[in-house]
N, C-alpha and C. Protein backbone atom coordinates (compact mmCIF):
# COMPACT_ATOMS: atom_id res chain seq x y z
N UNK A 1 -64.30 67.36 -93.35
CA UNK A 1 -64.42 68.49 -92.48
C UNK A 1 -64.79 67.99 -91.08
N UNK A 2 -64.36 68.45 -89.94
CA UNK A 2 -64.63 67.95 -88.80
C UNK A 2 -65.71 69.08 -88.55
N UNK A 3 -66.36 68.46 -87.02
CA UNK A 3 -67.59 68.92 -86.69
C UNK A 3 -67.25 69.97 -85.84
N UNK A 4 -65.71 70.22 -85.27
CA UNK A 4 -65.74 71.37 -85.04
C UNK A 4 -65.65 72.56 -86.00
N UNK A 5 -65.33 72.39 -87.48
CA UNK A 5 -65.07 73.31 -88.48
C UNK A 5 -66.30 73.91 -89.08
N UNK A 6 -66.92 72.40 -88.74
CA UNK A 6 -68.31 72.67 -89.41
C UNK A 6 -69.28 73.21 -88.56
N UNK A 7 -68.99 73.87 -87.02
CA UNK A 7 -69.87 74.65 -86.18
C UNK A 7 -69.32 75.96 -86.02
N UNK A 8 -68.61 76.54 -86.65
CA UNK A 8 -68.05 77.99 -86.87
C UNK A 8 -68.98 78.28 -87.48
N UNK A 9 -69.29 79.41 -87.20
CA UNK A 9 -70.24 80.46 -87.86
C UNK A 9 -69.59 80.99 -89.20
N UNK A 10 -70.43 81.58 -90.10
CA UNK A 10 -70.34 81.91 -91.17
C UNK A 10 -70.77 82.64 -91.73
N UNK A 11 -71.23 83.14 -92.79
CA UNK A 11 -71.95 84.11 -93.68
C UNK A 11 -73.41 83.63 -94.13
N UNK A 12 -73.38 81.96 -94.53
CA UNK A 12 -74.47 81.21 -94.77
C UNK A 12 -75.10 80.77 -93.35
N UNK A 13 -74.49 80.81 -92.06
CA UNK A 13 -74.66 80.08 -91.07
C UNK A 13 -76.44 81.15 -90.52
N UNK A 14 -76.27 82.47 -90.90
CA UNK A 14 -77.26 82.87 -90.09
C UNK A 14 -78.55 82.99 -90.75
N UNK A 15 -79.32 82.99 -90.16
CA UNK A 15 -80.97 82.69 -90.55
C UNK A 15 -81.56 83.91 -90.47
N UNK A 16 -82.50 84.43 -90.92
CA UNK A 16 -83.06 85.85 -90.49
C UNK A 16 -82.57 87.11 -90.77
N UNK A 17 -83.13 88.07 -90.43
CA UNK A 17 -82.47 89.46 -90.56
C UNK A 17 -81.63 89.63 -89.32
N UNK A 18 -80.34 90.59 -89.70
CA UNK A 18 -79.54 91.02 -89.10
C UNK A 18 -79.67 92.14 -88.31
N UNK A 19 -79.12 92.26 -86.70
CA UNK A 19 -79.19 93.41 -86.21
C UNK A 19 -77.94 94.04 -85.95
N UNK A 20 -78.03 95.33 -85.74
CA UNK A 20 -77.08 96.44 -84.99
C UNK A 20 -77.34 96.36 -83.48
N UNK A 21 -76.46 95.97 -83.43
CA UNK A 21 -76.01 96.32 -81.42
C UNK A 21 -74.91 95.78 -81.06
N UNK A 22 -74.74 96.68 -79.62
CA UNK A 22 -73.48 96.82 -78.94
C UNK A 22 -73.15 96.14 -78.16
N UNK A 23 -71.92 95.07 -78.64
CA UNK A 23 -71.74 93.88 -77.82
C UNK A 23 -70.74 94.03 -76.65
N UNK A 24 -70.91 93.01 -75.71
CA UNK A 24 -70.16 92.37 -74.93
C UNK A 24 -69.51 91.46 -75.46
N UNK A 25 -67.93 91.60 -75.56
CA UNK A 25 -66.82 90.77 -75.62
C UNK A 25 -66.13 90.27 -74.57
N UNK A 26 -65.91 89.28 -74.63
CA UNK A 26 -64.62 88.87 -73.49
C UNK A 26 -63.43 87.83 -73.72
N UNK A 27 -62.66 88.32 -73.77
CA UNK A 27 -61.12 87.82 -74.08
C UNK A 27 -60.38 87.19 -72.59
N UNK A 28 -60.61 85.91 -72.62
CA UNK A 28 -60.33 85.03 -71.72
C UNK A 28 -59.28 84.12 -71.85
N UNK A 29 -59.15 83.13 -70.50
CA UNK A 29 -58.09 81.83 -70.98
C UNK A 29 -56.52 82.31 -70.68
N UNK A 30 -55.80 80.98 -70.12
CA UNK A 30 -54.56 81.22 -69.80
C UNK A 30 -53.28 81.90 -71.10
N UNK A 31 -54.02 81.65 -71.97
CA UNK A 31 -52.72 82.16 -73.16
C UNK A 31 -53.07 83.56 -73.22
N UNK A 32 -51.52 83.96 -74.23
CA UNK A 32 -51.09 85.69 -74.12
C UNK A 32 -52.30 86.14 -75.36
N UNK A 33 -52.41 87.28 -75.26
CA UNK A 33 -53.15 87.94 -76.36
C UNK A 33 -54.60 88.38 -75.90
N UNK A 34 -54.90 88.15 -74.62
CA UNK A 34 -56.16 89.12 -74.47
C UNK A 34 -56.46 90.61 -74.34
N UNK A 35 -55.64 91.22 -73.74
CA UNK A 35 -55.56 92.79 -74.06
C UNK A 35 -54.67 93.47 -75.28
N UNK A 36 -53.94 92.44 -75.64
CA UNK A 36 -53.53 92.71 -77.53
C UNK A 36 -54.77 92.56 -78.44
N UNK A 37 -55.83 91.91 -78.11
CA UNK A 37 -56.57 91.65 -79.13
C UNK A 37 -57.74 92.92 -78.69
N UNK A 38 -57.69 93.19 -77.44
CA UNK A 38 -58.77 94.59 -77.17
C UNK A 38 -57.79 95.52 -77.49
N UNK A 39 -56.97 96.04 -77.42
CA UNK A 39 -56.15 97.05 -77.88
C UNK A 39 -56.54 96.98 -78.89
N UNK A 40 -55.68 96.29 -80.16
CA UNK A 40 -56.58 95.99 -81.53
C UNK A 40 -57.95 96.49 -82.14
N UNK A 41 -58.56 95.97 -81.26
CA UNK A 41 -60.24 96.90 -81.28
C UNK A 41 -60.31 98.10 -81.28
N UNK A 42 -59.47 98.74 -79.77
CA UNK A 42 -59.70 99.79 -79.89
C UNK A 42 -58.75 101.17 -80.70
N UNK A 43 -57.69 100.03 -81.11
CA UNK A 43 -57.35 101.32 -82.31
C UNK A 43 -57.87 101.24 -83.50
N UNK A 44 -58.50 99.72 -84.19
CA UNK A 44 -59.60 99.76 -84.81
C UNK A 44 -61.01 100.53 -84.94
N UNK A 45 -61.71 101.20 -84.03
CA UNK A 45 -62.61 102.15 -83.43
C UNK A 45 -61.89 103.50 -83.63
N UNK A 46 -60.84 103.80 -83.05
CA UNK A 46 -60.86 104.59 -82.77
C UNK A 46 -60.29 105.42 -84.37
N UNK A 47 -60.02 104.59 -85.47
CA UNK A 47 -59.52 104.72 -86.64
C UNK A 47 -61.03 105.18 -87.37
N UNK A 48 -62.15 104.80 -87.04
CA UNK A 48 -63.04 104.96 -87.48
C UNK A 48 -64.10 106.23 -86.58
N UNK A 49 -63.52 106.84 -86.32
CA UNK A 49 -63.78 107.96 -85.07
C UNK A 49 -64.89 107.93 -84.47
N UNK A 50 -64.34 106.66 -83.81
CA UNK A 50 -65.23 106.33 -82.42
C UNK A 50 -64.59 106.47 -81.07
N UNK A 51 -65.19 107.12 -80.38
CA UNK A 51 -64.91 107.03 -79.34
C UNK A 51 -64.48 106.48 -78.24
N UNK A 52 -63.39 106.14 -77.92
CA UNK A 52 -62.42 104.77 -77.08
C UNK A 52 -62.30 105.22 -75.86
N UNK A 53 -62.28 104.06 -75.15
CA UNK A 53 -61.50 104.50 -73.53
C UNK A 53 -60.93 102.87 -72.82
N UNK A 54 -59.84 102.76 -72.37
CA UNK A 54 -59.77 101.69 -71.32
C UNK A 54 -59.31 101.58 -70.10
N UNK A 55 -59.88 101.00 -69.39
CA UNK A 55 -59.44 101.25 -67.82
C UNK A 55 -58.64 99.95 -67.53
N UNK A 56 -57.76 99.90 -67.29
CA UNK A 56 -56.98 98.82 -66.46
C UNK A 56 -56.99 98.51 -65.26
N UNK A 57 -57.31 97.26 -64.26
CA UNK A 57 -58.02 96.95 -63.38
C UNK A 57 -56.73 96.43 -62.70
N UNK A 58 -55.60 96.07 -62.75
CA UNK A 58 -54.75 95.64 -62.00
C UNK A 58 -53.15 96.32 -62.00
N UNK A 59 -53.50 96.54 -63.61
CA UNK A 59 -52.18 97.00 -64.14
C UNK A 59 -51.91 98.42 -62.50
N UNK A 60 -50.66 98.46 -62.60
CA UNK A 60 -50.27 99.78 -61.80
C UNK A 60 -50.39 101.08 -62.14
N UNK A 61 -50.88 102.04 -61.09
CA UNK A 61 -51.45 103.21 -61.57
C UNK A 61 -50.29 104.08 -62.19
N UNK A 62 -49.23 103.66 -61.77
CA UNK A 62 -47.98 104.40 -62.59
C UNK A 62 -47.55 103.20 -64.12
N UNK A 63 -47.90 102.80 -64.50
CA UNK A 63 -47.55 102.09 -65.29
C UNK A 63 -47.98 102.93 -66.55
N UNK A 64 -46.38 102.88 -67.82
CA UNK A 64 -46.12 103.27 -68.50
C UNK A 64 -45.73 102.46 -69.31
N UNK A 65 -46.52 101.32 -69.85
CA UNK A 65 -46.17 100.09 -70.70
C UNK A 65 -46.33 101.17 -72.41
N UNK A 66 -46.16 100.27 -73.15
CA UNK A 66 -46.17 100.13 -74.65
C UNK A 66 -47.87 100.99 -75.26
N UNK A 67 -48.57 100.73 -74.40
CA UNK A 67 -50.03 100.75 -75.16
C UNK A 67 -50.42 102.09 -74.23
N UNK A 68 -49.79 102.73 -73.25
CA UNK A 68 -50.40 103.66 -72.50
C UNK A 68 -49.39 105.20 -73.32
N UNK A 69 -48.57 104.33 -74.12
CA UNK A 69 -47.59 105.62 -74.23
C UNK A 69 -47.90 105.45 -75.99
N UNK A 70 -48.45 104.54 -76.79
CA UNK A 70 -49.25 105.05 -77.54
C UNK A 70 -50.19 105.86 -77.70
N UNK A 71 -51.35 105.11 -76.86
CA UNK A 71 -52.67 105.72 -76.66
C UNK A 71 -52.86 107.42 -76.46
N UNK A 72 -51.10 107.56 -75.44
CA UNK A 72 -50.97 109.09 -75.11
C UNK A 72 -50.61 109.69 -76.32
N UNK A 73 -49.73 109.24 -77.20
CA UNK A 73 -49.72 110.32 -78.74
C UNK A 73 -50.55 110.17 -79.31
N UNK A 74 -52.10 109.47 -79.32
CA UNK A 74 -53.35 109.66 -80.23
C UNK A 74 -54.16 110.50 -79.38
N UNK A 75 -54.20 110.47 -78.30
CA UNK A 75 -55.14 111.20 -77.16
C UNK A 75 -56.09 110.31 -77.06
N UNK A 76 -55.77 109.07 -76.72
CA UNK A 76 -56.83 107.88 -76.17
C UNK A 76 -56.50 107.68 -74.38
N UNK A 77 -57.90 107.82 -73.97
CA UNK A 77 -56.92 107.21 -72.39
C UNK A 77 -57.79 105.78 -72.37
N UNK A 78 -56.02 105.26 -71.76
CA UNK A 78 -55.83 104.45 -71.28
C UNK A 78 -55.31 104.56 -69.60
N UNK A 79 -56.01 104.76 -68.74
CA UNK A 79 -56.29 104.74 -67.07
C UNK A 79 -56.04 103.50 -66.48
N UNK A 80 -54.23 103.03 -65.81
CA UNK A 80 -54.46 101.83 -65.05
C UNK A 80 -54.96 102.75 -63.58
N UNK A 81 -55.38 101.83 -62.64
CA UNK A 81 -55.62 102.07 -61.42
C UNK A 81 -55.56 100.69 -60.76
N UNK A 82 -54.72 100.36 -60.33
CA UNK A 82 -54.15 98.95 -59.78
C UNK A 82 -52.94 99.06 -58.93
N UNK A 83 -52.64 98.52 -58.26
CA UNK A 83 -51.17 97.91 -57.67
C UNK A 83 -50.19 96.72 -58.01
N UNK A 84 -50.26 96.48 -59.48
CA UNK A 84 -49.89 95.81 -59.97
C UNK A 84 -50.29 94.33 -59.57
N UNK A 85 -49.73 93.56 -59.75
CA UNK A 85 -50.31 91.81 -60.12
C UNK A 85 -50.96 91.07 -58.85
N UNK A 86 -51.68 90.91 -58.63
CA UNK A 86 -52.37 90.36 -57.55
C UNK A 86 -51.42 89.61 -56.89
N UNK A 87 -50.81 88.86 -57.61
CA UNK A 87 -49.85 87.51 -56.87
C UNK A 87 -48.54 88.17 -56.11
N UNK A 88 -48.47 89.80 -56.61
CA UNK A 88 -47.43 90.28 -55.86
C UNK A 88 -47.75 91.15 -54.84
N UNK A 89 -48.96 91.38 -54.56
CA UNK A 89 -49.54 92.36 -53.80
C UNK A 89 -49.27 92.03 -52.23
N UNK A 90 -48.83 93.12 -51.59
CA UNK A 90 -48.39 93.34 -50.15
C UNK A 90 -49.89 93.73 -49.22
N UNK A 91 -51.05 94.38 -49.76
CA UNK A 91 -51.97 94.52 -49.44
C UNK A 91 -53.19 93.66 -50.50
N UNK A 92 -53.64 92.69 -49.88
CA UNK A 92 -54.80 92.49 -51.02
C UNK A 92 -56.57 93.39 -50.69
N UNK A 93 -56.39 93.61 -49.56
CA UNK A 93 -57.33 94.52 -49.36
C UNK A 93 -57.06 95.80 -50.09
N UNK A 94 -56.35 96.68 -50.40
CA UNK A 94 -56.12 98.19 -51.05
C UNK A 94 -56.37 97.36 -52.60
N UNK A 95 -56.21 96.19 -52.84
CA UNK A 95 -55.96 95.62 -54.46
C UNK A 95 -57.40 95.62 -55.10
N UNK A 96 -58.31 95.27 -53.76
CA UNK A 96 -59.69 95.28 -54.09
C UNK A 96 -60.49 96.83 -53.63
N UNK A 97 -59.99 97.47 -53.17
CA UNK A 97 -60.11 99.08 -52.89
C UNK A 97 -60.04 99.75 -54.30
N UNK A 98 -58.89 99.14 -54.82
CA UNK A 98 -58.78 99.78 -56.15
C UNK A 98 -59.18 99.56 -57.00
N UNK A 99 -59.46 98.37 -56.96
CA UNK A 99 -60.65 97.69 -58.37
C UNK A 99 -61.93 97.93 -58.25
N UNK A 100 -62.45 98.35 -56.80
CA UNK A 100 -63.86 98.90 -56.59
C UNK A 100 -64.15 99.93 -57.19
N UNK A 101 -63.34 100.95 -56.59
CA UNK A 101 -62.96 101.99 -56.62
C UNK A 101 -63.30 103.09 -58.27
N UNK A 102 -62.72 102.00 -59.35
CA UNK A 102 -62.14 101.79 -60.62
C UNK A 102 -63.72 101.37 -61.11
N UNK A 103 -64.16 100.21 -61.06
CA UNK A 103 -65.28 99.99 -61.40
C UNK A 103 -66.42 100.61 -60.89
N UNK A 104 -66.64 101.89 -60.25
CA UNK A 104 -67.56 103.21 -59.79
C UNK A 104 -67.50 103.78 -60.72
N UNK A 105 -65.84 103.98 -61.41
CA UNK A 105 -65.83 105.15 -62.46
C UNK A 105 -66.16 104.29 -63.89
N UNK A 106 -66.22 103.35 -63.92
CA UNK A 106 -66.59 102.56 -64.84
C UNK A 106 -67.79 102.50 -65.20
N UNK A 107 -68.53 102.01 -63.90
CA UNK A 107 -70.11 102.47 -64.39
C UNK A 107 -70.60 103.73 -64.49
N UNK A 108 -70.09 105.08 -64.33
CA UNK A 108 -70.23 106.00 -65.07
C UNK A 108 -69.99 106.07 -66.00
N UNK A 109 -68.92 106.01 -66.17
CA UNK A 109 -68.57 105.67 -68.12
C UNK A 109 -69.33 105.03 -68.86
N UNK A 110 -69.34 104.32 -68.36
CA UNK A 110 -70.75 102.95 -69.51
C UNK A 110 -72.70 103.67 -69.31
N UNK A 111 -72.48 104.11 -68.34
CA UNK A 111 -73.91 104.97 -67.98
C UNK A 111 -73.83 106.01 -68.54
N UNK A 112 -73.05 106.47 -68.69
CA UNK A 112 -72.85 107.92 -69.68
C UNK A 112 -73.27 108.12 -71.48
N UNK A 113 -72.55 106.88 -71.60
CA UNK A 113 -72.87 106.55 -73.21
C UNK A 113 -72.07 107.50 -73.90
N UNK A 114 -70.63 107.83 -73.19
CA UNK A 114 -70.04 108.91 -74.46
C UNK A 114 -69.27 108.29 -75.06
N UNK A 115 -68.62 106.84 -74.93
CA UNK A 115 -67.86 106.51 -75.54
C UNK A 115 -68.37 105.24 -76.04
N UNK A 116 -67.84 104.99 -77.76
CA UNK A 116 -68.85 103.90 -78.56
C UNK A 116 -68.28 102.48 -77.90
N UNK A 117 -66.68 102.07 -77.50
CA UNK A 117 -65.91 101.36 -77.38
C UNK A 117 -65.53 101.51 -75.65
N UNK A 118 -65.59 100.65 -74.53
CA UNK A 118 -65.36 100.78 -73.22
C UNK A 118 -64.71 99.14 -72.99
N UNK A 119 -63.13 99.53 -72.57
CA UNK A 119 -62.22 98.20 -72.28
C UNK A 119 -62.11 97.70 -70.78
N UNK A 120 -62.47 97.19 -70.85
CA UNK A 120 -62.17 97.52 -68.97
C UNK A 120 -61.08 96.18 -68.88
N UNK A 121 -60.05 96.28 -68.58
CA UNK A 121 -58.84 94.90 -68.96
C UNK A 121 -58.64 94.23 -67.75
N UNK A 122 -58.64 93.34 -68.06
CA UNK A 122 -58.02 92.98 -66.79
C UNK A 122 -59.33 92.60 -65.51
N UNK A 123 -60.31 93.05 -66.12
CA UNK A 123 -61.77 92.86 -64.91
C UNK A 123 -62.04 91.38 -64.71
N UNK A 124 -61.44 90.20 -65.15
CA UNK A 124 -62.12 89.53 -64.84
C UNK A 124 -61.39 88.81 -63.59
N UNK A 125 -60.55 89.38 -63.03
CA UNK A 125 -59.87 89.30 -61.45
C UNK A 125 -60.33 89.55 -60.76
N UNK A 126 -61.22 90.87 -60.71
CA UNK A 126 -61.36 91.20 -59.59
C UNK A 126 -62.94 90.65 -59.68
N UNK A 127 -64.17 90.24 -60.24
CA UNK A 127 -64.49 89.31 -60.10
C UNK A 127 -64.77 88.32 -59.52
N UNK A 128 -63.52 87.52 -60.03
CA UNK A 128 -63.03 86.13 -59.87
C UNK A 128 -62.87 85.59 -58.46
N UNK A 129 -62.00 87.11 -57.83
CA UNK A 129 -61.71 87.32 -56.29
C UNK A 129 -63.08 87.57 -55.11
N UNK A 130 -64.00 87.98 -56.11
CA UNK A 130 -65.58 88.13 -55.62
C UNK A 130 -65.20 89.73 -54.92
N UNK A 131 -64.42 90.32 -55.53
CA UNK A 131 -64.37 91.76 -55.04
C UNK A 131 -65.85 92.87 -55.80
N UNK A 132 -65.98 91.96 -56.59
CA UNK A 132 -67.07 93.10 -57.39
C UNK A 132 -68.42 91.80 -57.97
N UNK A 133 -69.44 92.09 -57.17
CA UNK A 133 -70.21 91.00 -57.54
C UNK A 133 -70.55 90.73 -59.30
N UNK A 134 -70.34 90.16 -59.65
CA UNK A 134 -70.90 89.35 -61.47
C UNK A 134 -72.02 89.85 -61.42
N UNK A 135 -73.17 89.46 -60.41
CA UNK A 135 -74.40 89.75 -60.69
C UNK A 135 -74.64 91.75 -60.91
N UNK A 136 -74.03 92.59 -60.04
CA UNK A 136 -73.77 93.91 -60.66
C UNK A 136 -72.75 94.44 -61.89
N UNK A 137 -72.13 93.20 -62.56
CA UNK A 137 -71.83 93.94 -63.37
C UNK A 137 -72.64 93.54 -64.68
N UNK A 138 -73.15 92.52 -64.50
CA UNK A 138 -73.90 92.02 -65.66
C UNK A 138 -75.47 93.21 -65.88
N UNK A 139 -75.45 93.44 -64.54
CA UNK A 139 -77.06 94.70 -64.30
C UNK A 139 -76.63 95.78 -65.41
N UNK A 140 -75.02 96.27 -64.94
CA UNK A 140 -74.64 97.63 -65.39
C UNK A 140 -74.53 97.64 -66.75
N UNK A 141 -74.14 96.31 -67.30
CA UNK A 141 -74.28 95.52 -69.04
C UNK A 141 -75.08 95.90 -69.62
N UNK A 142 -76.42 95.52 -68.71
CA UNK A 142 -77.78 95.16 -69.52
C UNK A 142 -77.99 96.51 -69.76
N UNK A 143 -77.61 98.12 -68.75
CA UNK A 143 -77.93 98.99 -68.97
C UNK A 143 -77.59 100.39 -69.95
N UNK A 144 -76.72 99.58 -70.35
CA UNK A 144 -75.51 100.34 -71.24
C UNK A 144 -76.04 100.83 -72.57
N UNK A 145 -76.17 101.87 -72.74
CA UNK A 145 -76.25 102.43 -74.11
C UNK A 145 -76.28 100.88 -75.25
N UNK A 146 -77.61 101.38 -76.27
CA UNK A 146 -77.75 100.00 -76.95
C UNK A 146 -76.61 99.94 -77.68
N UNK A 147 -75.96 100.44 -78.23
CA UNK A 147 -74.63 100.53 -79.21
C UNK A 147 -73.30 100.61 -78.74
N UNK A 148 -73.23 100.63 -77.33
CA UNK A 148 -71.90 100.92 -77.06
C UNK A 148 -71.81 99.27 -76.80
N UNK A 149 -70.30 99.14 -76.96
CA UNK A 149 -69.25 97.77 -77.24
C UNK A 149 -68.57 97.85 -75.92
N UNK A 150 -68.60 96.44 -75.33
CA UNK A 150 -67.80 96.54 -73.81
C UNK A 150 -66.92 95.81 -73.99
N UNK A 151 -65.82 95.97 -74.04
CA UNK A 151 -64.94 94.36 -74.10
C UNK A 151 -64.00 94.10 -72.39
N UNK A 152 -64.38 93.06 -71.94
CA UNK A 152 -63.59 92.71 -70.38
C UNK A 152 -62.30 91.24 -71.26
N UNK A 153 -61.13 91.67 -70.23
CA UNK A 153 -59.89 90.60 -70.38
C UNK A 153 -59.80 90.44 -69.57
N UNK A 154 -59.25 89.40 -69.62
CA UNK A 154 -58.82 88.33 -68.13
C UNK A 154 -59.18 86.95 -68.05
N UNK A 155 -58.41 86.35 -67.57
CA UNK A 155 -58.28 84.86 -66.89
C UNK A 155 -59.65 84.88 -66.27
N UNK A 156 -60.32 83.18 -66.08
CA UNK A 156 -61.09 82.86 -65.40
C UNK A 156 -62.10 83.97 -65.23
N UNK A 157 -62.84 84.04 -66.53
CA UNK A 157 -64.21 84.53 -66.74
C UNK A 157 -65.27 84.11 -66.39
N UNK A 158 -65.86 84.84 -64.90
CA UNK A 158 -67.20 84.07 -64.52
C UNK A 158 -68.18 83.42 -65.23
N UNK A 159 -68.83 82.75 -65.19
CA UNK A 159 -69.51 81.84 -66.17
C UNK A 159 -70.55 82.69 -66.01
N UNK A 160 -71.38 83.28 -65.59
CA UNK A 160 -72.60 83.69 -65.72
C UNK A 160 -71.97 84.93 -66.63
N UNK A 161 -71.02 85.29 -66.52
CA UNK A 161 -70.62 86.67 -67.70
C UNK A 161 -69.99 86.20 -69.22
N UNK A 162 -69.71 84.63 -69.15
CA UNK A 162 -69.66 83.78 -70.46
C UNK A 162 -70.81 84.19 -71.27
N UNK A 163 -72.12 83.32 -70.23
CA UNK A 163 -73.03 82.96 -70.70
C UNK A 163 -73.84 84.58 -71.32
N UNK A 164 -73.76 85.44 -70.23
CA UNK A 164 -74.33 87.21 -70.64
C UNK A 164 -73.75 87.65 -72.34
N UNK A 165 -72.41 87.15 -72.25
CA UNK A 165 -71.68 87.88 -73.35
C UNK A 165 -72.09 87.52 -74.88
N UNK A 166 -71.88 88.51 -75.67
CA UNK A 166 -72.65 88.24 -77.49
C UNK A 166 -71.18 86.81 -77.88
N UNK A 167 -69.77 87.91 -77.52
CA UNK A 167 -68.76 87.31 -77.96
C UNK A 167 -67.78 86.79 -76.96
N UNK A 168 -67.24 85.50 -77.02
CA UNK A 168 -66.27 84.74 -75.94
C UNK A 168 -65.21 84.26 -76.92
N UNK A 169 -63.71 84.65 -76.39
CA UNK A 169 -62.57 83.76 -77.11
C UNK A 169 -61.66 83.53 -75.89
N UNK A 170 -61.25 82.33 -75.71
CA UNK A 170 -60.49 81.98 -75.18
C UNK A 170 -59.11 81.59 -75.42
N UNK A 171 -58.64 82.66 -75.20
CA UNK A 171 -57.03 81.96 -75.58
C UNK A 171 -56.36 81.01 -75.00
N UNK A 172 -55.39 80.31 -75.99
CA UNK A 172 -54.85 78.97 -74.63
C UNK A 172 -53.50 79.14 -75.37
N UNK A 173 -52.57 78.35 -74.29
CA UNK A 173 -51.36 78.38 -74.20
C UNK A 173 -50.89 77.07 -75.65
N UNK A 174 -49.95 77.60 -76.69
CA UNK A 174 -49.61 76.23 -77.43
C UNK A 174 -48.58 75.87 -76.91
N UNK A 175 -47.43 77.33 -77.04
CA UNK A 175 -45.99 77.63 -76.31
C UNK A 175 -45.77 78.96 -75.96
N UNK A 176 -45.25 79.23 -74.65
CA UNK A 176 -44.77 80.11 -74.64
C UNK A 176 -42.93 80.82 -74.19
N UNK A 177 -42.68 81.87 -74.70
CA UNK A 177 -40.98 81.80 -74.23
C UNK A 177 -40.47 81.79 -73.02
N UNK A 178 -41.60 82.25 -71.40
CA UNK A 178 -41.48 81.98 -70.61
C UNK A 178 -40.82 80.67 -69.85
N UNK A 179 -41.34 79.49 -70.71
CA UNK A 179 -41.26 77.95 -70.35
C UNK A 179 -39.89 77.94 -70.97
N UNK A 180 -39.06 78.26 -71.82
CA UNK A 180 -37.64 78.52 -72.46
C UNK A 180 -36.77 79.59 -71.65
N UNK A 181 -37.30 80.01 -70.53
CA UNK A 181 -36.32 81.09 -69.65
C UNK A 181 -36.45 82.52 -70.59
N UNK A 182 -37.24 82.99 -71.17
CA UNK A 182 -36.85 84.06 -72.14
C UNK A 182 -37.78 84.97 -71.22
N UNK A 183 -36.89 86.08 -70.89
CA UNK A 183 -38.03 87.26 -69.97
C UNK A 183 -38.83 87.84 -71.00
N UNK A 184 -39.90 88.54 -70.56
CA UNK A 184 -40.76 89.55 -70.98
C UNK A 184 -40.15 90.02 -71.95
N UNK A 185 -40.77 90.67 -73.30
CA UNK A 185 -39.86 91.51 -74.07
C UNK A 185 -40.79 93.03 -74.19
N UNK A 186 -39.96 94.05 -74.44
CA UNK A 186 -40.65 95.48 -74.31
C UNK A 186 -41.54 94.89 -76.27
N UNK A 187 -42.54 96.42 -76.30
CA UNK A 187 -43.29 95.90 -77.74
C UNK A 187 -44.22 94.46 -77.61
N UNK A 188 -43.77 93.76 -76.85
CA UNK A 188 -44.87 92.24 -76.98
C UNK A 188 -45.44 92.16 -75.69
N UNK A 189 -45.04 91.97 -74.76
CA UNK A 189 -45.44 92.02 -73.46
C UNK A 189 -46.08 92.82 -72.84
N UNK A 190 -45.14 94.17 -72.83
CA UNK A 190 -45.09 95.40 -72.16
C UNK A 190 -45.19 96.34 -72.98
């Protein structure tokens, strides 16, 4: 067994009594699957009638992908408020207008405590960009209803919000169809 197999946590791994509380997740790293794996969650939750919500931080405010036109036949919102991809943006000032903007209504949401499950996707851009200081969102963390579950996606996860978080996965690239010329596909991508 290698010593990385043998530092996975486990069932025998924990010591002590167990608690209930509401974690911070973050789904990081250049490979695909970080807002597939919070989606996941939150139709997981929301199967168990909990209360869901996710805000999308870059995605475009008209955007009508795969997971927004689900979410709409369960009656989950899913809210982008973005101008789509940073790297294509014609204004990067309105890009961080809107991620401010977005994360106001965010910390109401999470201050509110009505919902058990809060996604915020895509946050760790704006961030990253120093549009929204780490040190206030980690405050708004600490203040959050003890049970409610936060999960943030995105590339280049500030380290001080590594270190804040219960749970960190980083996805990485093995292959992807991009590097083979294969565009986006609707259902996987989008």
């Amino acid at each position: 067994m290698s010593s990385e197999q043998a530092a996975e946590p486990g069932p025998q791994s924990v010591k002590g009594p167990r608690i209930n509380k509401g974690l911070v997740i973050v789904n990081t790293g250049n490979g695909k699957g970080k807002t597939t794996a919070a989606m996941g969650v939150l139709f997981r939750a929301w199967g168990r009638d909990m209360k869901v919500i996710m805000l999308q931080f870059i995605k475009h405010t008209t955007a009508n992908f795969g997971e927004q036109r689900a979410a709409q036949k369960i009656g989950v919102t899913v809210r982008a408020m973005g101008d789509g991809f940073t790297w294509r943006s014609r204004d990067l000032d309105q890009s961080a207008d809107l991620a401010r903007a977005l994360w106001e209504d965010a910390k109401e949401i999470i201050a509110a405590g009505e919902h058990d499950v809060v996604i915020l996707d895509e946050f760790t851009y704006p961030m990253h960009y120093q549009w929204i200081p780490v040190s206030e969102v980690i405050e708004a963390l600490k203040q959050r209803p003890e049970m409610q579950h936060v999960i943030i996606t995105g590339r280049h996860a500030p380290e001080e919000l590594v270190e804040y978080a219960d749970l960190v996965t980083e996805m990485s690239v093995v292959k992807h169809p991009y590097t083979s010329g294969i565009k986006a596909q609707p259902g996987i991508e989008f």
